[in-house]
C-alpha atoms as a PDB file:
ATOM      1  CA  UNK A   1     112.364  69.144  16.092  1.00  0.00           C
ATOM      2  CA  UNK A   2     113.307  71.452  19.236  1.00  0.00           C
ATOM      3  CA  UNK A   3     116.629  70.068  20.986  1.00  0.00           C
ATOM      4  CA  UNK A   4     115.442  68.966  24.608  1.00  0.00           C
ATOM      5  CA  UNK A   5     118.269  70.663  26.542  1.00  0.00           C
ATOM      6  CA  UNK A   6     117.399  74.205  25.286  1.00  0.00           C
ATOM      7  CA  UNK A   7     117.628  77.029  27.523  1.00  0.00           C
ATOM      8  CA  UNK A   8     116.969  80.601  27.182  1.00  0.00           C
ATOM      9  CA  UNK A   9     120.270  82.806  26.592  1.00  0.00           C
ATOM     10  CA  UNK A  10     122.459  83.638  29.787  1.00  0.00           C
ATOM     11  CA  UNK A  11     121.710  87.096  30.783  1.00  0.00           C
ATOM     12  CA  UNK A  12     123.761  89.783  32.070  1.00  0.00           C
ATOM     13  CA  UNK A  13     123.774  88.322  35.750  1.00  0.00           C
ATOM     14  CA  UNK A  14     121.676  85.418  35.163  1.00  0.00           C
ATOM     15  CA  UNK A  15     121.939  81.883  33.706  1.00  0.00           C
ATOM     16  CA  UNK A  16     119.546  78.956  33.149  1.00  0.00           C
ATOM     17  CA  UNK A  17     119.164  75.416  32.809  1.00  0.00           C
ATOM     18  CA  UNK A  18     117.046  72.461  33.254  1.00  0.00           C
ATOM     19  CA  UNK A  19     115.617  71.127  36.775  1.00  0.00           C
ATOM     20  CA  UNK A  20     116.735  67.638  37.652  1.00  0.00           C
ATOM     21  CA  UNK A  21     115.474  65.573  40.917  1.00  0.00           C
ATOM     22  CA  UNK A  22     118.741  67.224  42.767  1.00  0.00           C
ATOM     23  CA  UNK A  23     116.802  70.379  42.960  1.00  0.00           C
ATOM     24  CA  UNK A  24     114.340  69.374  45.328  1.00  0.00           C
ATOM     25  CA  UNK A  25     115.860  70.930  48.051  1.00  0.00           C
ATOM     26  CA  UNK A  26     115.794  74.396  46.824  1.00  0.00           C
ATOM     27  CA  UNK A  27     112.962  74.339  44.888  1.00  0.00           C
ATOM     28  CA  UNK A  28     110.903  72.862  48.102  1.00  0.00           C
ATOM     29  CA  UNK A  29     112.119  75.534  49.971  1.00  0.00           C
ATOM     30  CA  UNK A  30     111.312  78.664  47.355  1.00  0.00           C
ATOM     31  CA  UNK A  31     108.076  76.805  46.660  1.00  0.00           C
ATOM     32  CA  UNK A  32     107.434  76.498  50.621  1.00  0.00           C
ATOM     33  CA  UNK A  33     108.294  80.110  51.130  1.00  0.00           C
ATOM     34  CA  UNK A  34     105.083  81.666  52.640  1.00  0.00           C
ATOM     35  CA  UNK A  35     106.204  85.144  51.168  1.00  0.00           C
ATOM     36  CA  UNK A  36     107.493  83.588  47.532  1.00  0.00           C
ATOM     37  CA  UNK A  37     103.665  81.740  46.982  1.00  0.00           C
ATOM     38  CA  UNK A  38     101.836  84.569  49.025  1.00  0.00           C
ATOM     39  CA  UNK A  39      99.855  84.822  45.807  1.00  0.00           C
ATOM     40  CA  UNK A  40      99.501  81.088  45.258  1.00  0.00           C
ATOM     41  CA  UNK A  41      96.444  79.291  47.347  1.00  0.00           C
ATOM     42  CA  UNK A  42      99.428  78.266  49.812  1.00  0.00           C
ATOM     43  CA  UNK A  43     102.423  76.927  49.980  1.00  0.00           C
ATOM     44  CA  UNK A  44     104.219  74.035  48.272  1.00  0.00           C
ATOM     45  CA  UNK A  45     105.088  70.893  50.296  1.00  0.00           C
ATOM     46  CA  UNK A  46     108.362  68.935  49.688  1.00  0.00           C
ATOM     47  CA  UNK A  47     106.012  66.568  48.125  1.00  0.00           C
ATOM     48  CA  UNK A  48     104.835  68.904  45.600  1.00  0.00           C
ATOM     49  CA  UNK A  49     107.802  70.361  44.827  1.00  0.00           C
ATOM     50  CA  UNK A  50     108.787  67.190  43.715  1.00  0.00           C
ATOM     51  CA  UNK A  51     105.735  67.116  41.691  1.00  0.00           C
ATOM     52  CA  UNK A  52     106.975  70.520  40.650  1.00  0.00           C
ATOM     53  CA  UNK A  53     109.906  69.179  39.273  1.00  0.00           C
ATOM     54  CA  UNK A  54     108.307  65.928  37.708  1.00  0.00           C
ATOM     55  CA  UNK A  55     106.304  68.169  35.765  1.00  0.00           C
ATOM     56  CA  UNK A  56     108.842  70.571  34.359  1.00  0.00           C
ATOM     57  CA  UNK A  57     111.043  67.315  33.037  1.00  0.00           C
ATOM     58  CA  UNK A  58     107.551  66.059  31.300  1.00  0.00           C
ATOM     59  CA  UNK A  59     107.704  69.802  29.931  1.00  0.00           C
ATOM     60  CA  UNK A  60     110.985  69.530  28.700  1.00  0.00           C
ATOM     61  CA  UNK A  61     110.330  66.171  27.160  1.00  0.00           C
ATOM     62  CA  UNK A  62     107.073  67.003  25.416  1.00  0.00           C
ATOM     63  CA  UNK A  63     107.083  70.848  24.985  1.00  0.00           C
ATOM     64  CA  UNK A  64     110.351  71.492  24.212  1.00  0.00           C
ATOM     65  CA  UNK A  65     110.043  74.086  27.671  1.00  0.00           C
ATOM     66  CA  UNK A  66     109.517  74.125  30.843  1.00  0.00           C
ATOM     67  CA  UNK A  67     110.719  76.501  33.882  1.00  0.00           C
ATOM     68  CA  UNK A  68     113.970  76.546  33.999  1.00  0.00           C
ATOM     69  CA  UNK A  69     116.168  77.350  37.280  1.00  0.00           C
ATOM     70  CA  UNK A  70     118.383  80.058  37.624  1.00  0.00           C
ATOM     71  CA  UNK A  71     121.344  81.135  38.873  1.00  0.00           C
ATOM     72  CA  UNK A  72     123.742  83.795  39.294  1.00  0.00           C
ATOM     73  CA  UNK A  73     126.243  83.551  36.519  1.00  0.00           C
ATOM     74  CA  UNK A  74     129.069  84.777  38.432  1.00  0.00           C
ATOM     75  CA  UNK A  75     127.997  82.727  41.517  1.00  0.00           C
ATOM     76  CA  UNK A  76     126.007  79.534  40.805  1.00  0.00           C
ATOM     77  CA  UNK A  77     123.474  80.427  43.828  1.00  0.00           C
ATOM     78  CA  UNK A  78     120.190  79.660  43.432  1.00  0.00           C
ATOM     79  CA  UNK A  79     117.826  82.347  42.503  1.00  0.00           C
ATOM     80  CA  UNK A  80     114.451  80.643  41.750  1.00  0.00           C
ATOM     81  CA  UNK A  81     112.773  79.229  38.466  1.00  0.00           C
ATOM     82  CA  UNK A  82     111.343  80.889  35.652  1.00  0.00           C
ATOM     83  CA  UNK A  83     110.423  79.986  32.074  1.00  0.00           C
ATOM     84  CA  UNK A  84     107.665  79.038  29.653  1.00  0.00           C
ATOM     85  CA  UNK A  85     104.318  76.600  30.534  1.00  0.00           C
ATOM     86  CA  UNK A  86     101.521  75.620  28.546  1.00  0.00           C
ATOM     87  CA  UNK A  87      97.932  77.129  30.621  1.00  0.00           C
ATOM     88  CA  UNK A  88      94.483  76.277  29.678  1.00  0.00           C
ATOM     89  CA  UNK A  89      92.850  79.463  30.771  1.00  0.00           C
ATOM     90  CA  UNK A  90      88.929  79.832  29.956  1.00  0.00           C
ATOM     91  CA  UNK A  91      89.000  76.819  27.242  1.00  0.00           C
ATOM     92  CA  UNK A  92      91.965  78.215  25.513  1.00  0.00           C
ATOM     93  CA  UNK A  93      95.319  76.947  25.633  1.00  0.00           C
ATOM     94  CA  UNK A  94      98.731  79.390  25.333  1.00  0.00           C
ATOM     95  CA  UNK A  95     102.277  79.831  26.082  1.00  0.00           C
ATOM     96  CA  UNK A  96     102.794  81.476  29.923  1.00  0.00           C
ATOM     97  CA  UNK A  97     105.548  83.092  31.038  1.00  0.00           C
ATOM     98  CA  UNK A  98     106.381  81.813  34.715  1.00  0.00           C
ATOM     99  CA  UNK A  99     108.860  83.224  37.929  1.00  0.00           C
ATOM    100  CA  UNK A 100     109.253  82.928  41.111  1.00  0.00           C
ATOM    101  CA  UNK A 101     112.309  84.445  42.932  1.00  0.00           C
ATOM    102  CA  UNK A 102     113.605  83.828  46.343  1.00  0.00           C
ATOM    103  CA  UNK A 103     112.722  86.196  49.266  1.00  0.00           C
ATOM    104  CA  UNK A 104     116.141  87.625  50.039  1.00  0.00           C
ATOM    105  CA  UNK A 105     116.635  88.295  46.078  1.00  0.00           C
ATOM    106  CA  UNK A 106     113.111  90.257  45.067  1.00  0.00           C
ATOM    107  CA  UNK A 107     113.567  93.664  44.477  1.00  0.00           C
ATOM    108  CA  UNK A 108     116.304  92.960  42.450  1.00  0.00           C
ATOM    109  CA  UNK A 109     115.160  93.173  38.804  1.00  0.00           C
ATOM    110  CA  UNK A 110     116.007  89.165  38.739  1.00  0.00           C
ATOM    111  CA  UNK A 111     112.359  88.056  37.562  1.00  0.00           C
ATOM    112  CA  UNK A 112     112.277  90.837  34.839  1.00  0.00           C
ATOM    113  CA  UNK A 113     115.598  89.739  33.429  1.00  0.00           C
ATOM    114  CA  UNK A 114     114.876  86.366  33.626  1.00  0.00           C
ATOM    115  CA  UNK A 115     110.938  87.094  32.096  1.00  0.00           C
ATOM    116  CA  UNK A 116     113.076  89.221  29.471  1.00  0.00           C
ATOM    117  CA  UNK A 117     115.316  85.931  28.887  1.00  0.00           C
ATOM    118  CA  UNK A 118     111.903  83.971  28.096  1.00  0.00           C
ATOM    119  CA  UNK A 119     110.388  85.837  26.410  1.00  0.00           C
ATOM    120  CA  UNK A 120     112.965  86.192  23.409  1.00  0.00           C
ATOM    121  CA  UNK A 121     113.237  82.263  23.722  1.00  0.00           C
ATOM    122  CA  UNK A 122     109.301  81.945  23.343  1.00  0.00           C
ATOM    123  CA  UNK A 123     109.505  84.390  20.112  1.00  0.00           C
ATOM    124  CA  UNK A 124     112.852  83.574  18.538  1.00  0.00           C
ATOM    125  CA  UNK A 125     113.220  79.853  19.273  1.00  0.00           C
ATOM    126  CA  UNK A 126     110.127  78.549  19.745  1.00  0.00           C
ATOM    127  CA  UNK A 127     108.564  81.229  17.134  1.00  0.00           C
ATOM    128  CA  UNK A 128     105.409  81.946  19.334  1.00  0.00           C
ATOM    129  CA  UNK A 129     102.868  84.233  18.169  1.00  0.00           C
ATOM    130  CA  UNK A 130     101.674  85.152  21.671  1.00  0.00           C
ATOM    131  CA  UNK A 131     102.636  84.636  25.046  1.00  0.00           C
ATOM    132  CA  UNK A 132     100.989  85.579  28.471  1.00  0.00           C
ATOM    133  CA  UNK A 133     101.446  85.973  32.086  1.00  0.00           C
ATOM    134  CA  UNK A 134      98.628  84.880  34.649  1.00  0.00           C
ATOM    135  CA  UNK A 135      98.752  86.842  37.906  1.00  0.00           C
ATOM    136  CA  UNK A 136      96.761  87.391  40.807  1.00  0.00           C
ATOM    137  CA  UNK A 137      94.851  90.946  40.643  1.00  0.00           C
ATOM    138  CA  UNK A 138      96.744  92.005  44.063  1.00  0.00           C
ATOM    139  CA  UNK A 139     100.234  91.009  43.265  1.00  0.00           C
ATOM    140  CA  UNK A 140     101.354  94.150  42.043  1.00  0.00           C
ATOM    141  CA  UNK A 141     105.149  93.199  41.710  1.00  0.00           C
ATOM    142  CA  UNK A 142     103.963  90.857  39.143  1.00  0.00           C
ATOM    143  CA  UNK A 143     102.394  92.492  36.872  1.00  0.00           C
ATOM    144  CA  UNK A 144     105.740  95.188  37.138  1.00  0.00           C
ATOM    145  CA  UNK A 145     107.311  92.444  35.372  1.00  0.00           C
ATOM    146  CA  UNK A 146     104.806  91.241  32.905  1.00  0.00           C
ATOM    147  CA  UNK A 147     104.312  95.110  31.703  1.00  0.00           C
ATOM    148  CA  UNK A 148     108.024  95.896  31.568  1.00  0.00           C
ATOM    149  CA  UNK A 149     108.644  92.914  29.628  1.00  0.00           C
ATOM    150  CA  UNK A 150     106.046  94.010  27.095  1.00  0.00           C
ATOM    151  CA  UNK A 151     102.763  92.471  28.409  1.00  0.00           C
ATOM    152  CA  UNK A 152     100.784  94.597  29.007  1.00  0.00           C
ATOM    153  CA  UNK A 153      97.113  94.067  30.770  1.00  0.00           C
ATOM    154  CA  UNK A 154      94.959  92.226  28.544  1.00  0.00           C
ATOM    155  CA  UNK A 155      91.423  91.085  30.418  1.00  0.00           C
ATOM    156  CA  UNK A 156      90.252  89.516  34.247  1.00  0.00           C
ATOM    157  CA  UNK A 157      89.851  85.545  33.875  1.00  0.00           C
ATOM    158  CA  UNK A 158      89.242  83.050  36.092  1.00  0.00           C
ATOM    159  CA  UNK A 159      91.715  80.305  36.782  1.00  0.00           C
ATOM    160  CA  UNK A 160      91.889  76.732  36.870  1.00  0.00           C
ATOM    161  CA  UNK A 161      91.399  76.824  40.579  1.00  0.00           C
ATOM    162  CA  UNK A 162      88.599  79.313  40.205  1.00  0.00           C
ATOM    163  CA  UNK A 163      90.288  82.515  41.384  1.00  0.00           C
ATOM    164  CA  UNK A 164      90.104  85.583  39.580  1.00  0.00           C
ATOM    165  CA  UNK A 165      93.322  86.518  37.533  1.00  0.00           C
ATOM    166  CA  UNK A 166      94.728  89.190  35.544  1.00  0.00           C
ATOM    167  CA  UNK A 167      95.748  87.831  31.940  1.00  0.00           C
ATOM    168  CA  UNK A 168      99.137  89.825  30.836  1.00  0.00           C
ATOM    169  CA  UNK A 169      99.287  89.442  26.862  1.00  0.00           C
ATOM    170  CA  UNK A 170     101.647  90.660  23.783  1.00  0.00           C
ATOM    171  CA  UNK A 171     101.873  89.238  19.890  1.00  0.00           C
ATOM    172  CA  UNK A 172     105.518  88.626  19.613  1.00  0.00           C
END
């Protein structure tokens, strides 16, 4: 059985860890961020982002995984969350890999690190066979990440809340 504190490897500028209820107050405001969930339906509220959080510890509890928040190793600031969810996508059920980066830090390479970070969790800890990235067809910055982290573009879906996606796949 999977220890339930896991956490991907610390990166070169990046480390992770597990989302607790003290969180709310960034993760409300990168989840609230018009630009951040430009690609979402709309924004989180503070209530959901609690919800948010709620549902990452259930993750951790009964995956083994979750998203994870990250930091700046050399800092401790707050950089966003990323990590590894279970998505039923057209009937079928797999491993996605999840970010979401604060405004004033995009552009950085953060979310590809991070993505990087996850990915070698999903294949070396959690031995995954697969893992894929759901993204919106006009979030281009996205799918940067997914392809330069070895997903490349896989097929058009539709999503849980009925919007058309792009499915970002690899065998690991």
């Amino acid at each position: 059985m999977l220890s339930l504190d896991l956490v991907p490897l610390p990166t070169a500028r990046l480390a992770f860890r597990q989302m607790t209820e003290a969180d709310l107050d960034p993760m409300a405001a990168l989840l609230g961020d018009p630009d951040v969930m430009r690609h979402y339906p709309q924004p989180k509220s503070r209530e959901e982002a609690a919800d948010w959080i709620a549902w990452n510890r259930r993750l951790y509890r009964e995956e083994g995984h979750g998203l994870w928040i990250v930091t700046l190793r050399d800092t401790g600031a707050f950089v966003g969350d990323c990590g590894l969810t279970p998505q039923l996508i057209e009937g079928v059920t797999e491993i996605e890999v999840g970010y979401h980066v604060r405004a004033a830090l995009q552009g950085q390479g953060y979310a590809t690190e991070a993505a990087a970070a996850c990915r070698d969790f999903a294949r070396d800890v959690l031995d995954a066979k697969r893992l894929i990235a759901i993204i919106r067809p006009e979030n281009a910055p996205s799918r940067r990440v997914a392809e330069k982290i070895g997903l490349p573009f896989e097929r058009t879906a539709i999503s849980r809340q009925e919007l058309p996606v792009h499915i970002h796949a690899a065998d690991l």
